[in-house]
Protein backbone atom coordinates (compact mmCIF):
# COMPACT_ATOMS: atom_id res chain seq x y z
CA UNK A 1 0.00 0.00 0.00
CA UNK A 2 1.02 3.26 -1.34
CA UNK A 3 2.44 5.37 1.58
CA UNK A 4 1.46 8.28 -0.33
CA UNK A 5 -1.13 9.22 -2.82
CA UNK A 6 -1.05 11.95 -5.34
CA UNK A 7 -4.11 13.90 -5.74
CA UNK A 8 -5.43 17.47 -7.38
CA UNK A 9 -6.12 20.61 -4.72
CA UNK A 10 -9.76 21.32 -5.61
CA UNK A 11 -9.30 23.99 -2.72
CA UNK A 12 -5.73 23.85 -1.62
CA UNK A 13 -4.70 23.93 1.69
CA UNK A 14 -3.12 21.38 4.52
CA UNK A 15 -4.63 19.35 7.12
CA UNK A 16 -4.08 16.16 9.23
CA UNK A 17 -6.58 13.90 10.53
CA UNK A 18 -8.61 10.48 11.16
CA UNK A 19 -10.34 9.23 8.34
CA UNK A 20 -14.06 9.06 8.17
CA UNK A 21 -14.37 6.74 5.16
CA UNK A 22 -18.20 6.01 3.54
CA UNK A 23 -18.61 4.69 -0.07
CA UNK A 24 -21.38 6.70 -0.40
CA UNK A 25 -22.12 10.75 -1.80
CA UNK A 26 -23.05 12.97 1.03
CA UNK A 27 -25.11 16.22 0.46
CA UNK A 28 -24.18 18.82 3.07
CA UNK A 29 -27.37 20.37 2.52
CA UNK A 30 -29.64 18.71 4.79
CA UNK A 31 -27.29 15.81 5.35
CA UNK A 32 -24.93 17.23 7.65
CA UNK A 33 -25.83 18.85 11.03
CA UNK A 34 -24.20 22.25 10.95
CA UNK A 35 -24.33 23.05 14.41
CA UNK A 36 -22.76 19.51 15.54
CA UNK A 37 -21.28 18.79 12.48
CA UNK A 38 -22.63 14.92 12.47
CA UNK A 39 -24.12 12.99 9.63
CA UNK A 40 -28.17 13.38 9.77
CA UNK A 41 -28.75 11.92 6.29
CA UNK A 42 -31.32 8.82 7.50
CA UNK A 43 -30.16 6.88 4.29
CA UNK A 44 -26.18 7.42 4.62
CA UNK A 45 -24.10 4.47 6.00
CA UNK A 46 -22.42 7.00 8.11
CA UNK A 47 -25.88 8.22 10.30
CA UNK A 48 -24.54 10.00 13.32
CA UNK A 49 -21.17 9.75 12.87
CA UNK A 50 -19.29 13.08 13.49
CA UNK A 51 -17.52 15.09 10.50
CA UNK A 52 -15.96 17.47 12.73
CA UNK A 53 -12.09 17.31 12.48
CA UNK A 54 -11.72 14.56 10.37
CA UNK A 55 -10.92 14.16 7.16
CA UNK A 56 -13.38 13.43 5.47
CA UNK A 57 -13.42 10.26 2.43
CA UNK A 58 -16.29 9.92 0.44
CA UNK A 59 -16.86 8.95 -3.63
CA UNK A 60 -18.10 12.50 -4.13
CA UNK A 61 -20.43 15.11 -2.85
CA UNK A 62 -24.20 15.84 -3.63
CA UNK A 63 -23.80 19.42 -4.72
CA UNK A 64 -26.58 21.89 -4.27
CA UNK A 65 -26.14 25.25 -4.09
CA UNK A 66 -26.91 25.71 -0.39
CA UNK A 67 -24.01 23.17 0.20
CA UNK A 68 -21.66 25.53 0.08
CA UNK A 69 -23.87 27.54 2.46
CA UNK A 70 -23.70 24.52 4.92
CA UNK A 71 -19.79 24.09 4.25
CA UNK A 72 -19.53 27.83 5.14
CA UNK A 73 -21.18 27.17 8.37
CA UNK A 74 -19.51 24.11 9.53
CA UNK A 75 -16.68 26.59 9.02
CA UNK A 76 -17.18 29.34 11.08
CA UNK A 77 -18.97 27.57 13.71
CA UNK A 78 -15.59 25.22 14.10
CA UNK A 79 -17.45 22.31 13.49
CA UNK A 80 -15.98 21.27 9.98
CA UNK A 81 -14.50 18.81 8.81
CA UNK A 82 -10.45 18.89 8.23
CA UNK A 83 -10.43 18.16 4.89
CA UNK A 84 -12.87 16.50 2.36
CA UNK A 85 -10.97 13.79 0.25
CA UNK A 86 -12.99 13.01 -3.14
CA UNK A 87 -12.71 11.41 -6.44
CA UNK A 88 -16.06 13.94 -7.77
CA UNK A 89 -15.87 17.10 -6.26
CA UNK A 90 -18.89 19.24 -6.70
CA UNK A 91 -17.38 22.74 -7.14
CA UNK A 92 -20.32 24.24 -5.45
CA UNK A 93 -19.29 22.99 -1.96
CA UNK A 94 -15.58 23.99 -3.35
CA UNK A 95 -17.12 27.58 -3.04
CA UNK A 96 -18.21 27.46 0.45
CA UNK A 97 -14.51 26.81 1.32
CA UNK A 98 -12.74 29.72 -0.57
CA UNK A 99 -15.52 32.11 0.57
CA UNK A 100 -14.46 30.91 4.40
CA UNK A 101 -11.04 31.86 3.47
CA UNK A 102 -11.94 35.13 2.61
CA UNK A 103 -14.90 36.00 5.12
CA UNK A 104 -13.46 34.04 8.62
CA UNK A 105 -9.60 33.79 7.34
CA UNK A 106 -9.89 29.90 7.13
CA UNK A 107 -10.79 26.98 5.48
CA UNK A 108 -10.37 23.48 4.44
CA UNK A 109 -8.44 21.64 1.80
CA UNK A 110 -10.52 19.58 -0.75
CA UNK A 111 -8.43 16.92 -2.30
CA UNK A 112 -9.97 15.39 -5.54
CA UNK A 113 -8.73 11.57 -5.93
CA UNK A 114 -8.22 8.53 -8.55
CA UNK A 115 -11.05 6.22 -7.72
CA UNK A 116 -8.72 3.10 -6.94
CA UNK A 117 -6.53 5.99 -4.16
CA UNK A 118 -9.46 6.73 -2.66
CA UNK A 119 -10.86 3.14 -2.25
CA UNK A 120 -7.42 2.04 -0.75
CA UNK A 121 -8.04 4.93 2.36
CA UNK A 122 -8.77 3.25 5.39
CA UNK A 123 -11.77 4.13 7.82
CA UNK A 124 -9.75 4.77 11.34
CA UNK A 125 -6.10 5.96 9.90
CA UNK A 126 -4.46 8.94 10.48
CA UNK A 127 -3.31 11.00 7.13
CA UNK A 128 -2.06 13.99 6.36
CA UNK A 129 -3.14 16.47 3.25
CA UNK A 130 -0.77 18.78 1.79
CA UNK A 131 -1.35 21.76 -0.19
CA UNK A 132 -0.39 20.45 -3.84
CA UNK A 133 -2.47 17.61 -3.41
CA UNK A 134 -0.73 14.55 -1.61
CA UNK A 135 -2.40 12.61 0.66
CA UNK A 136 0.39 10.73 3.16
CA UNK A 137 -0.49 8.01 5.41
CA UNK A 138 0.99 8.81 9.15
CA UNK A 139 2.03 6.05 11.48
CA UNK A 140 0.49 6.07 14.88
């Protein structure tokens, strides 16, 4: 297993984190808490699972426009995750991350994936994100 993974910076930027791994899309718009910052879609394999800190691993995000509202939110109100690792990134959450940047002076790194690099991240391990992309796997 690859030690480290080369991705593209959707929104660049560097975190480092647990992995909260689903192998299913996640809308932030109404399935994403953003005043806890846990999973509240009934229908997602990850139901009540926190978001907040981790970095989060998912096949892509269900873009609406008022996910990048939500995104915003878990933002400011600290309660976001560290970084969103994808292989489809929908650039309207993208938004809600560079408008964080320039309204709170933070924001988080979305890292867009090859499929089979994104399957091979483990639920539970601790990785870090850099800023052009890479995605290295940290012993514990």
């Amino acid at each position: 297993m690859a030690r480290t993974l080369n991705g593209r910076p959707i929104v660049p930027g560097t975190a480092q984190g647990i992995v909260l791994r689903s192998d299913r899309a996640l809308s932030l718009w109404g399935g994403v808490d953003p005043e806890t910052g846990r999973i509240i879609d009934r229908r997602h394999d990850r139901l009540g699972e926190s978001i907040v800190g981790r970095i989060l691993v998912l096949p892509a995000e269900k873009g609406s426009s008022t996910g990048s509202a939500v995104l915003l939110e878990l933002i400011r109100a600290g309660k976001a995750p560290a970084a969103i690792v994808t292989f489809e990134s929908a650039p309207i959450v993208a938004v809600g991350a560079i408008v964080a940047e320039e309204l709170y002076g933070g924001s988080i790194p979305i890292v867009r994936l090859a499929f089979r690099d994104l399957a091979s991240l483990r639920d539970g391990e601790t990785v870090r994100v850099r800023a052009e992309g890479s995605i290295e796997r940290i012993d514990r």
